[in-house]
C-alpha atoms as a PDB file:
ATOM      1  CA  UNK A   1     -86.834 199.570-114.843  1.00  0.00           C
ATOM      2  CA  UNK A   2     -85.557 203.393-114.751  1.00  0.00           C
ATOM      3  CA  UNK A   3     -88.204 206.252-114.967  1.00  0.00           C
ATOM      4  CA  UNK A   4     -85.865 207.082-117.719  1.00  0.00           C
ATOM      5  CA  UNK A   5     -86.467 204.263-120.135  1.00  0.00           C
ATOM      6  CA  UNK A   6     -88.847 204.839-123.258  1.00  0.00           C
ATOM      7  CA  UNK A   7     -90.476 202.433-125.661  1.00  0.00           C
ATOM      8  CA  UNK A   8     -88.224 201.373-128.921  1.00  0.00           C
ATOM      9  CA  UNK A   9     -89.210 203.875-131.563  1.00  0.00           C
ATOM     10  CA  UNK A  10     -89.511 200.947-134.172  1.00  0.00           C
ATOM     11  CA  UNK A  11     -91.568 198.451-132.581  1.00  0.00           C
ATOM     12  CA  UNK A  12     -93.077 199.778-129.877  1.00  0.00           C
ATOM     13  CA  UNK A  13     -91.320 197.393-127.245  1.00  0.00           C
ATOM     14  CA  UNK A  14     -91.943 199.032-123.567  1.00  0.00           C
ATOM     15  CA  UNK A  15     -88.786 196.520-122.038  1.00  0.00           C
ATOM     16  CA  UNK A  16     -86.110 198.919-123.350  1.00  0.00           C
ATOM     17  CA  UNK A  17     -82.640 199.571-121.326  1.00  0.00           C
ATOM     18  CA  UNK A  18     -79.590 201.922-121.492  1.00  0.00           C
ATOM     19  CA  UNK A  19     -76.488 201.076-122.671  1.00  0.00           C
ATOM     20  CA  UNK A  20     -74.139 203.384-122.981  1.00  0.00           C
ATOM     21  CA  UNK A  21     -75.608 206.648-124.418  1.00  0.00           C
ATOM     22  CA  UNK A  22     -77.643 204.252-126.618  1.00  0.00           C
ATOM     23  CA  UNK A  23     -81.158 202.663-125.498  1.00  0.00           C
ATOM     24  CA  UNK A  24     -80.802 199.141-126.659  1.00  0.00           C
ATOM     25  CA  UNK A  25     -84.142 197.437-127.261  1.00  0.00           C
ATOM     26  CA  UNK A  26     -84.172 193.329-126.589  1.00  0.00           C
ATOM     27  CA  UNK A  27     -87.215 192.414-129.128  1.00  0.00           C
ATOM     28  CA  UNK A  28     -85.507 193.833-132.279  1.00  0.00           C
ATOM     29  CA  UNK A  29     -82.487 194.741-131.654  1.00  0.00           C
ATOM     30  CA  UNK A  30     -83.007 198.458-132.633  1.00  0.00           C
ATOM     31  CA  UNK A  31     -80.243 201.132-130.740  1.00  0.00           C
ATOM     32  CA  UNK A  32     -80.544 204.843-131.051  1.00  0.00           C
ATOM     33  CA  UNK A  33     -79.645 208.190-129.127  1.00  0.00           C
ATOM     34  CA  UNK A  34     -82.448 209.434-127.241  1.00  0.00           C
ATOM     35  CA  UNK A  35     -81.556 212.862-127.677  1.00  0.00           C
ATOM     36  CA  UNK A  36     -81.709 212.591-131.222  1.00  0.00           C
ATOM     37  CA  UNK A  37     -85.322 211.078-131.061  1.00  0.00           C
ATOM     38  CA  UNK A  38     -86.209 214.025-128.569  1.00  0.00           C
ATOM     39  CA  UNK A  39     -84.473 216.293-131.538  1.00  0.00           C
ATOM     40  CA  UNK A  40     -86.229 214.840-134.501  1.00  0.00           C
ATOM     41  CA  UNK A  41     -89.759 214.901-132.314  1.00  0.00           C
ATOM     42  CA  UNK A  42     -89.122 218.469-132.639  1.00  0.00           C
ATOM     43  CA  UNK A  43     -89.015 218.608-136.613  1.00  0.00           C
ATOM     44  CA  UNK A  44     -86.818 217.407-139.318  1.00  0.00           C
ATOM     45  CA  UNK A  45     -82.949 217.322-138.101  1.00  0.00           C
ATOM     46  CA  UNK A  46     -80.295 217.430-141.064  1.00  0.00           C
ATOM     47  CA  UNK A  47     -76.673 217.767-140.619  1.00  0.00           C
ATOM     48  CA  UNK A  48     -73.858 218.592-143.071  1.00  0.00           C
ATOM     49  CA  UNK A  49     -70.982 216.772-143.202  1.00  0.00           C
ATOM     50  CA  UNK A  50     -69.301 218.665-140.658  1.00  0.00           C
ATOM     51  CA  UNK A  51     -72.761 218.311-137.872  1.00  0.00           C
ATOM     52  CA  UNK A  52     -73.565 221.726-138.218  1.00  0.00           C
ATOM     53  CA  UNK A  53     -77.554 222.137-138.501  1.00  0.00           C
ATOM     54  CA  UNK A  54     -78.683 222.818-141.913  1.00  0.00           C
ATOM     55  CA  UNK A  55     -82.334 224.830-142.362  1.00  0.00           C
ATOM     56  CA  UNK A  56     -84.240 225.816-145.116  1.00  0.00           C
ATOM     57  CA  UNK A  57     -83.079 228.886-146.697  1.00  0.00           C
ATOM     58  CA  UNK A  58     -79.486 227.979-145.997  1.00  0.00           C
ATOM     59  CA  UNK A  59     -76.457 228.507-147.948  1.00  0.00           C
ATOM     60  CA  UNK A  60     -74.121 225.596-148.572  1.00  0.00           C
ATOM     61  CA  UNK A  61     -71.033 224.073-150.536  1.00  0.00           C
ATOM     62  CA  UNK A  62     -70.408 221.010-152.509  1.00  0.00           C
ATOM     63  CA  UNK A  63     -67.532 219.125-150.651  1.00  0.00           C
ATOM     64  CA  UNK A  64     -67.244 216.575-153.265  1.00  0.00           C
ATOM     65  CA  UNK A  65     -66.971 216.199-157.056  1.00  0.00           C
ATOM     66  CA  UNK A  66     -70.589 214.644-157.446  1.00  0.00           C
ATOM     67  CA  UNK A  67     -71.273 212.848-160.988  1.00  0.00           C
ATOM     68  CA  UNK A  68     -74.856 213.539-162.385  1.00  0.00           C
ATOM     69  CA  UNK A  69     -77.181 211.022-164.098  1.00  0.00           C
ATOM     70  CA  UNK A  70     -77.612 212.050-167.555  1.00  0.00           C
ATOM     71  CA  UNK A  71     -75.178 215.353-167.446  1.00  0.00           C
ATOM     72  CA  UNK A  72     -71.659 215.425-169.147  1.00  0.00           C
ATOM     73  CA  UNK A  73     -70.077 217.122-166.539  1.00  0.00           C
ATOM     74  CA  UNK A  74     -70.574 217.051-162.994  1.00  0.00           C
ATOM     75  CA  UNK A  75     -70.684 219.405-159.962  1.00  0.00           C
ATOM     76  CA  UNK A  76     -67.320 220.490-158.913  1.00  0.00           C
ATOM     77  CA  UNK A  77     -66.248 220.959-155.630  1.00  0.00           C
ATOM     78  CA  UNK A  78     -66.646 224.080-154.191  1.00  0.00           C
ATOM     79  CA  UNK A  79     -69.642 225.145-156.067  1.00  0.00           C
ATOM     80  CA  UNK A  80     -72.044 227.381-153.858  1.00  0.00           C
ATOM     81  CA  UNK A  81     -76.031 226.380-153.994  1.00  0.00           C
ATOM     82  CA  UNK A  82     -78.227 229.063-152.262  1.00  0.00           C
ATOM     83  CA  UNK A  83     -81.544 228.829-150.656  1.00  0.00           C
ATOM     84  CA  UNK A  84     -81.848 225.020-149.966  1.00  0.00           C
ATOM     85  CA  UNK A  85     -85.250 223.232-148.987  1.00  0.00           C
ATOM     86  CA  UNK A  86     -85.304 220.395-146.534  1.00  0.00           C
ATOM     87  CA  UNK A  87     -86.997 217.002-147.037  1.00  0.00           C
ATOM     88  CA  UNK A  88     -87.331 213.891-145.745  1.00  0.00           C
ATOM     89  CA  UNK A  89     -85.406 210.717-147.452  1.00  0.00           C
ATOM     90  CA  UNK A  90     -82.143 209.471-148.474  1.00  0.00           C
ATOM     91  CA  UNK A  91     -81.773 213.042-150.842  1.00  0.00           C
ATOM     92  CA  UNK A  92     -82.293 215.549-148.112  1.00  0.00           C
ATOM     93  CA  UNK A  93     -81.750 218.393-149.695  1.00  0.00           C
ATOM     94  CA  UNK A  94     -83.834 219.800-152.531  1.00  0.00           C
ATOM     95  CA  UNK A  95     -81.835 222.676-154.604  1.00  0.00           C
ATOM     96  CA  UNK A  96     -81.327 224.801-157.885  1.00  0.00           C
ATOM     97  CA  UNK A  97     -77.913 224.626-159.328  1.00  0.00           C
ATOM     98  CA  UNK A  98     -76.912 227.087-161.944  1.00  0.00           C
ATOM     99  CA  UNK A  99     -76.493 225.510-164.999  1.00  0.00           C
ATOM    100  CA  UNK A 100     -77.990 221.778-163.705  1.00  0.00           C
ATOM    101  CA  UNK A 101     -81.559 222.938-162.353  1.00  0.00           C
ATOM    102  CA  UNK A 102     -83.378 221.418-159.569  1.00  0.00           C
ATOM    103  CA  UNK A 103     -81.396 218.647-158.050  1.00  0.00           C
ATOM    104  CA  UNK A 104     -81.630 216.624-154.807  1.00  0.00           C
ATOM    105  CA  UNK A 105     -78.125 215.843-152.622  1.00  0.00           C
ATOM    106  CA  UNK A 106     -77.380 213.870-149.893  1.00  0.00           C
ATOM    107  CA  UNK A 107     -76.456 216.347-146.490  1.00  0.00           C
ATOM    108  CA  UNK A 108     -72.972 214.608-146.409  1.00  0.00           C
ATOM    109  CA  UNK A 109     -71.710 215.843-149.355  1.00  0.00           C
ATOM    110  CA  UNK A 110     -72.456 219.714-148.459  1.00  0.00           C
ATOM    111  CA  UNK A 111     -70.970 221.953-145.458  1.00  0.00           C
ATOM    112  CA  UNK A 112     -72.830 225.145-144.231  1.00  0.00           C
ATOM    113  CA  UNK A 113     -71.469 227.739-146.294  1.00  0.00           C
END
């Protein structure tokens, strides 16, 4: 083995190889990017729908009509949200929306305004 191989990030398996740009792990199956792992050891990595790197305090745009549970309307494209907060989960992004209130969104329906 390669001094550059590293154990598979979901089940710990030490008998990892490369493929690719991928490491490919034989006991599960798993493949990922190590230079995303090497990213995400160094805190929470989110990405708009364009890959630019979203932060907290950022501004961003809706890129996407996006239906709300509950509301009789939903948020139209275009519509600016200020001051975002980053968390972990399938709803990255915690937010206020004028007239909506706090809301979670996914990352892929914003760009980095």
């Amino acid at each position: 083995m390669s001094e550059e191989t590293q154990p598979c990030p979901k089940c710990n398996c030490e008998y990892t190889y490369p493929m690719d740009p991928l490491m490919v792990c034989p006991e599960c199956g798993y493949e990922w990017n190590p230079e995303h792992i090497r990213d995400e050891a160094e805190g929470l990595v989110v990405k708009d729908a364009h890959g630019n790197l979203l932060q907290d305090g950022d501004s961003v745009t809706i890129i996407k009509d996006l239906p709300v549970k509950g509301a009789s309307q939903a948020i139209k494209v275009g519509t600016k949200v200020k001051n975002i907060r980053l968390t972990d989960g399938d709803h990255n992004i915690d937010c206020k929306i004028d007239g909506f209130g706090a809301m979670a969104l996914k990352s892929e329906f914003v760009k980095k305004a």
